[in-house]
N, C-alpha and C. Protein backbone atom coordinates (compact mmCIF):
# COMPACT_ATOMS: atom_id res chain seq x y z
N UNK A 1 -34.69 69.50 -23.83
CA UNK A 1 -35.37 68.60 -24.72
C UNK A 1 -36.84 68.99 -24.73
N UNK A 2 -37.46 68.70 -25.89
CA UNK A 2 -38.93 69.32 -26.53
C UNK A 2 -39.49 68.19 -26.57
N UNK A 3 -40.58 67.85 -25.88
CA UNK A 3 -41.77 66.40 -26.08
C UNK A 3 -43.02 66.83 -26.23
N UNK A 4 -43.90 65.96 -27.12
CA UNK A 4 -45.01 66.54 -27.16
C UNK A 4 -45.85 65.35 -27.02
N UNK A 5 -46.88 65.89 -25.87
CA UNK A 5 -47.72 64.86 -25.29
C UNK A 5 -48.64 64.26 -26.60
N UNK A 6 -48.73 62.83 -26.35
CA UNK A 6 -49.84 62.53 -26.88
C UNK A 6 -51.21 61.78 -26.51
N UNK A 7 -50.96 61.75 -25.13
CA UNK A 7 -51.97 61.26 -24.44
C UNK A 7 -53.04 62.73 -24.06
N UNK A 8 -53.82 62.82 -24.35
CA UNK A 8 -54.39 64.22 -24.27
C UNK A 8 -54.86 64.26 -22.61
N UNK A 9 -54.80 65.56 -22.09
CA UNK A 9 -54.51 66.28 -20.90
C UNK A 9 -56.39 65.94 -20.68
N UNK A 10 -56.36 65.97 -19.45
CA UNK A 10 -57.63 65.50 -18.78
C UNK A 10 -58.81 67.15 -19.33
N UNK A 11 -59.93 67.22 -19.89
CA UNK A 11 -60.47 68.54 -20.54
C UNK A 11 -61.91 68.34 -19.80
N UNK A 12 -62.62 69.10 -19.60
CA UNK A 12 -64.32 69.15 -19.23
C UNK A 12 -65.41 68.93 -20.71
N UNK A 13 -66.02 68.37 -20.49
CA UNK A 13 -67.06 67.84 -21.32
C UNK A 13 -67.74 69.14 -22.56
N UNK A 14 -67.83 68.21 -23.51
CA UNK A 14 -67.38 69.38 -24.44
C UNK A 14 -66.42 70.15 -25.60
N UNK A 15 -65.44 69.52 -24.52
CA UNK A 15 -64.26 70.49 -25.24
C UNK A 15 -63.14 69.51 -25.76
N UNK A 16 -62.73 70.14 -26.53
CA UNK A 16 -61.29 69.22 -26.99
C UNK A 16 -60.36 69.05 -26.09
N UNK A 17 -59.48 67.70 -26.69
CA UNK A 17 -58.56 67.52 -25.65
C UNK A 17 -57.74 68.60 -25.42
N UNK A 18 -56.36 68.64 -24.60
CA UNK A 18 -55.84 69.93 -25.24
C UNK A 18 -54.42 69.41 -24.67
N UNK A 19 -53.15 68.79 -26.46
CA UNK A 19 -51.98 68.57 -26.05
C UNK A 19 -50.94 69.93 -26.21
N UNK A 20 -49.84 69.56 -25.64
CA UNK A 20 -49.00 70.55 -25.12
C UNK A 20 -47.49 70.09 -25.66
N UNK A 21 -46.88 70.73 -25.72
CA UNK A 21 -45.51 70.62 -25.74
C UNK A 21 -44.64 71.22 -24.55
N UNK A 22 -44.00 70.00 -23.81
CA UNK A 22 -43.33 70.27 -22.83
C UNK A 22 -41.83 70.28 -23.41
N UNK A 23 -41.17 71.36 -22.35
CA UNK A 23 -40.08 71.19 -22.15
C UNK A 23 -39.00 70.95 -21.15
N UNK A 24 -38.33 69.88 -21.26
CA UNK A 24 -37.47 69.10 -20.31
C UNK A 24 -36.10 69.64 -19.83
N UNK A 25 -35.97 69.46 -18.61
CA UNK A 25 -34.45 69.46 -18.63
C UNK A 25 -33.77 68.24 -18.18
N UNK A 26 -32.68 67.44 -19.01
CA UNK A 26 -32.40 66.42 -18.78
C UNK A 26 -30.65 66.54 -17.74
N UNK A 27 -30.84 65.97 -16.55
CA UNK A 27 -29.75 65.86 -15.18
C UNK A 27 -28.85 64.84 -16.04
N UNK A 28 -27.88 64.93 -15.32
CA UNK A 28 -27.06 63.72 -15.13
C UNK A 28 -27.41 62.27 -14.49
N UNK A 29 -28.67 63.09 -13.42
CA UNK A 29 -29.63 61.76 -13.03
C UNK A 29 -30.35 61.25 -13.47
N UNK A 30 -30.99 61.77 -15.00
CA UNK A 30 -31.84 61.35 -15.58
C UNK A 30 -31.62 59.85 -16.54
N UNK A 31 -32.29 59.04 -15.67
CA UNK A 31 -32.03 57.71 -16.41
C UNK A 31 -32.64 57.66 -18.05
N UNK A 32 -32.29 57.22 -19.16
CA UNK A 32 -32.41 57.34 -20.40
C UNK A 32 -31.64 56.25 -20.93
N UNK A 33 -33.04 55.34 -21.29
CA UNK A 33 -32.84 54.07 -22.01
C UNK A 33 -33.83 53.74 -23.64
N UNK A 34 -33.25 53.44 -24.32
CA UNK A 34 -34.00 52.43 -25.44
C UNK A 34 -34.11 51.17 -25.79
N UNK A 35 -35.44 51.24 -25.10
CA UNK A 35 -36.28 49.90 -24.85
C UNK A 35 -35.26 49.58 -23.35
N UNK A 36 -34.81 48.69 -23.28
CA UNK A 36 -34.27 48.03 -22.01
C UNK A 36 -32.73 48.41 -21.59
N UNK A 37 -31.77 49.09 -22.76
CA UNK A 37 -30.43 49.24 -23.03
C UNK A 37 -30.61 51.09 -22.46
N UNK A 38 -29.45 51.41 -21.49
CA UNK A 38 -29.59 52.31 -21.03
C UNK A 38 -28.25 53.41 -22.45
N UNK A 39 -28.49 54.09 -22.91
CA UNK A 39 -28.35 55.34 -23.90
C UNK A 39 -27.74 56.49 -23.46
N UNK A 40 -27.21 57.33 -24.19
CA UNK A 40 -26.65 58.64 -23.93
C UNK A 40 -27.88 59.39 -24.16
N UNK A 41 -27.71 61.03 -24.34
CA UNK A 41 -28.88 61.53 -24.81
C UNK A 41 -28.46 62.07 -26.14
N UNK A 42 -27.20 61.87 -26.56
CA UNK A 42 -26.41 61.80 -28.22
C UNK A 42 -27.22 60.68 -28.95
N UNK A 43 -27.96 60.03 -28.86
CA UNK A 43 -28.09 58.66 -29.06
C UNK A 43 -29.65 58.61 -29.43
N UNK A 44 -30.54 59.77 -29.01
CA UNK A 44 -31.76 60.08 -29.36
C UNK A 44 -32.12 60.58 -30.58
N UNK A 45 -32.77 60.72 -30.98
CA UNK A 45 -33.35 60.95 -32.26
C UNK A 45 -34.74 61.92 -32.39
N UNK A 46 -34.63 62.77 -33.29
CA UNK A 46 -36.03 63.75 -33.57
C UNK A 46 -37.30 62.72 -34.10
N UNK A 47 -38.12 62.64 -33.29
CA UNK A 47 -39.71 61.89 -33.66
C UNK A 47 -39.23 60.33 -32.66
N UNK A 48 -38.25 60.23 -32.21
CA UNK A 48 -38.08 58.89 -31.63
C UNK A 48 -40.09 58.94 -30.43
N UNK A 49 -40.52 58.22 -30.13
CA UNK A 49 -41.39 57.92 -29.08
C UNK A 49 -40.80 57.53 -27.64
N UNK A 50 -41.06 58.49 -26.70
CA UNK A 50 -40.50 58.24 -25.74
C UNK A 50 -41.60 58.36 -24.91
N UNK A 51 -41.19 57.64 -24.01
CA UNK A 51 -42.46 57.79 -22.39
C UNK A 51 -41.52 58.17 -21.49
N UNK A 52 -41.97 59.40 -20.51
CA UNK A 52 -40.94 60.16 -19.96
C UNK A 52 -41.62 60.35 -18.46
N UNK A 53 -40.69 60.46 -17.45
CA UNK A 53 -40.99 60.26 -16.06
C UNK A 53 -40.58 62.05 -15.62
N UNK A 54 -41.14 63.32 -15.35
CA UNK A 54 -40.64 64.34 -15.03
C UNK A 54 -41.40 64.68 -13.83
N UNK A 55 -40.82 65.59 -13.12
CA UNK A 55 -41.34 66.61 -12.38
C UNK A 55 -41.28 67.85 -12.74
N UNK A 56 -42.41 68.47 -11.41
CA UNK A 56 -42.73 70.18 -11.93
C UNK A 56 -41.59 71.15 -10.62
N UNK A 57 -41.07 71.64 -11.05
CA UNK A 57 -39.99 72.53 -10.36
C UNK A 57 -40.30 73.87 -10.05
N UNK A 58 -40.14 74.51 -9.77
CA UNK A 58 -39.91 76.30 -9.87
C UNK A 58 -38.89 76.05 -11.06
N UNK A 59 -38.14 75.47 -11.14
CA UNK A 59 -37.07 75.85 -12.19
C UNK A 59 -37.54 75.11 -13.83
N UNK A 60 -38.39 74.68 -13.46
CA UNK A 60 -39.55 73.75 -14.84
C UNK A 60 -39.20 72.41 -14.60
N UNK A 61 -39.81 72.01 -15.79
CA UNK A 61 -39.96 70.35 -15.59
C UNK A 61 -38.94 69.62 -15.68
N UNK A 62 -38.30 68.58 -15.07
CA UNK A 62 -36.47 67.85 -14.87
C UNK A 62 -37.33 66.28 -15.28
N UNK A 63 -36.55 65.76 -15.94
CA UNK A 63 -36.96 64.53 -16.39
C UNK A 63 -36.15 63.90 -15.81
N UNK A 64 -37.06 62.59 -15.13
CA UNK A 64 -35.95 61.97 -14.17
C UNK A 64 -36.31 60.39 -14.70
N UNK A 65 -36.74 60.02 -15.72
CA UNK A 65 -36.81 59.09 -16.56
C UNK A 65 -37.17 59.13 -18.01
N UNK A 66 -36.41 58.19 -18.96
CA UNK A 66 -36.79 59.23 -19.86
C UNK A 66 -36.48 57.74 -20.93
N UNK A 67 -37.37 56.59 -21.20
CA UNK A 67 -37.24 55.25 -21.79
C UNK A 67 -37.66 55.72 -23.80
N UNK A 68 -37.14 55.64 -24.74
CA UNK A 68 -37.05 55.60 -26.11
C UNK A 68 -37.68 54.01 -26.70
N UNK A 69 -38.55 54.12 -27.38
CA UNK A 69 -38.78 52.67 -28.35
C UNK A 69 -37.63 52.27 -28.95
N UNK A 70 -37.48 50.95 -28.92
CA UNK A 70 -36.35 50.31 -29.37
C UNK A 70 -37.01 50.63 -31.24
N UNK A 71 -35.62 50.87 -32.08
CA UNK A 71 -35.79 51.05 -33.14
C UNK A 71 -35.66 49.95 -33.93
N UNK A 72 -36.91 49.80 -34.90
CA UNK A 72 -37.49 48.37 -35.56
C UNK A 72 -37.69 48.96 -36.96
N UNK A 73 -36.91 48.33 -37.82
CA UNK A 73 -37.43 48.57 -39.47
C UNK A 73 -38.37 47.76 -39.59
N UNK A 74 -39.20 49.01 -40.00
CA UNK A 74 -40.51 48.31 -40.71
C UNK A 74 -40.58 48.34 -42.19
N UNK A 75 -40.57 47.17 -42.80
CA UNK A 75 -40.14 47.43 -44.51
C UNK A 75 -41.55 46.15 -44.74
N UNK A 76 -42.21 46.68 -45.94
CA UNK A 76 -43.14 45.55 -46.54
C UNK A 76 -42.48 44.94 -47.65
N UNK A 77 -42.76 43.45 -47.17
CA UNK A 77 -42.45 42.87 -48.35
C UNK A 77 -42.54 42.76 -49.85
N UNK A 78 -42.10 43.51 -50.69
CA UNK A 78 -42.19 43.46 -52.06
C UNK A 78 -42.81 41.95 -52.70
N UNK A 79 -43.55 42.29 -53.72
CA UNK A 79 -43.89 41.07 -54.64
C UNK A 79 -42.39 40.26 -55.09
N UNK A 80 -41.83 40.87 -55.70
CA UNK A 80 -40.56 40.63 -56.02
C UNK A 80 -39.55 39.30 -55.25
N UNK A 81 -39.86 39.75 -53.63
CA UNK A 81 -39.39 39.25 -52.80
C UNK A 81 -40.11 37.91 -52.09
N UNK A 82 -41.44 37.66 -52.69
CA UNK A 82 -41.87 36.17 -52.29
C UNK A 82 -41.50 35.40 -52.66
N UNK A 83 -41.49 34.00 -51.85
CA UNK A 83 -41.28 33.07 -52.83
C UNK A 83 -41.80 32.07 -53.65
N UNK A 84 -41.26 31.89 -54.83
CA UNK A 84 -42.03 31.61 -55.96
C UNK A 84 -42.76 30.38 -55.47
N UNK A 85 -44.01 30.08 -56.77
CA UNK A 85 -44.45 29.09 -56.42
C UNK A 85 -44.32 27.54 -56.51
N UNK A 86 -45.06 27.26 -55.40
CA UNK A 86 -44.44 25.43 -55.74
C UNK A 86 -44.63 24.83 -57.07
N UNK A 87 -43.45 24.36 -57.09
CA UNK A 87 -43.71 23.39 -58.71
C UNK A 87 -44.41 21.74 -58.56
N UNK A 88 -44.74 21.92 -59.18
CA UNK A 88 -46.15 20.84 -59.48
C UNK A 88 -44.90 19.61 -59.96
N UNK A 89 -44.90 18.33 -59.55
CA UNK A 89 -44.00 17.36 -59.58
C UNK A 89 -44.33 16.22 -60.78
N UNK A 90 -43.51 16.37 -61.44
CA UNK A 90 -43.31 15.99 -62.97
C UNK A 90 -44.38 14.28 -63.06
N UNK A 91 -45.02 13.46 -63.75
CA UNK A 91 -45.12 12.63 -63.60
C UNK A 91 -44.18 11.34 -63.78
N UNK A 92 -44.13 10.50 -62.92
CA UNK A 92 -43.10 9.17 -63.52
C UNK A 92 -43.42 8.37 -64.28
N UNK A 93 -42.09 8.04 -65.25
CA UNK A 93 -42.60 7.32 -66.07
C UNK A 93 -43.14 6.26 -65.62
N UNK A 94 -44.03 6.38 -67.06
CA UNK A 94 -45.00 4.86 -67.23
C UNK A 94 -46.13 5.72 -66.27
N UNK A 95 -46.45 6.81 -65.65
CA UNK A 95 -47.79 7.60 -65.27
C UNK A 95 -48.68 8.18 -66.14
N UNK A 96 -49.54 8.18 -66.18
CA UNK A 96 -50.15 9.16 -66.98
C UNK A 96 -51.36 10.11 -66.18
N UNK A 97 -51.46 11.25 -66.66
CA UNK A 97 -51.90 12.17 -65.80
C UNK A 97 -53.55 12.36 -66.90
């Protein structure tokens, strides 16, 4: 698995941050949840946001946590879709307005 940091890497004064793209290897131990519900890694998604728990190996980095944002439609409400406005209440007879 391919992640790409977005918290930028600690840099000396001056200089730009400088992010990276890591690459993971995900165990059988690697716990992998979205949001609170624990997941397969079939179950992930390209651009999902994940915050990931790894270590550094001789054999590279092993992700040994690996939590996904719970997925939320974000849709704006159309004009279309408000609701209409209040109607103004007729006068009774014998009123006059």
């Amino acid at each position: 698995m391919a992640v790409r940091e977005t918290v930028a890497s600690a840099t000396q004064k001056g200089q730009k941050p400088i992010r990276r793209t890591l690459t993971l290897v995900l165990t059988p131990d690697t716990k992998i949840l979205r949001g609170k519900i624990p997941v397969s890694p079939e179950e992930l998604c390209v651009k999902d946001y994940v915050v990931v728990r790894y270590a550094e190996t001789p054999q590279g980095a092993v992700a040994l946590s690996l939590r996904a944002a719970d997925v939320v439609a974000r849709t704006t409400p159309s004009p279309a879709a408000a609701p209409p406005p209040a109607e103004t209440a007729a006068p009774e007879a014998g009123q006059h307005r």
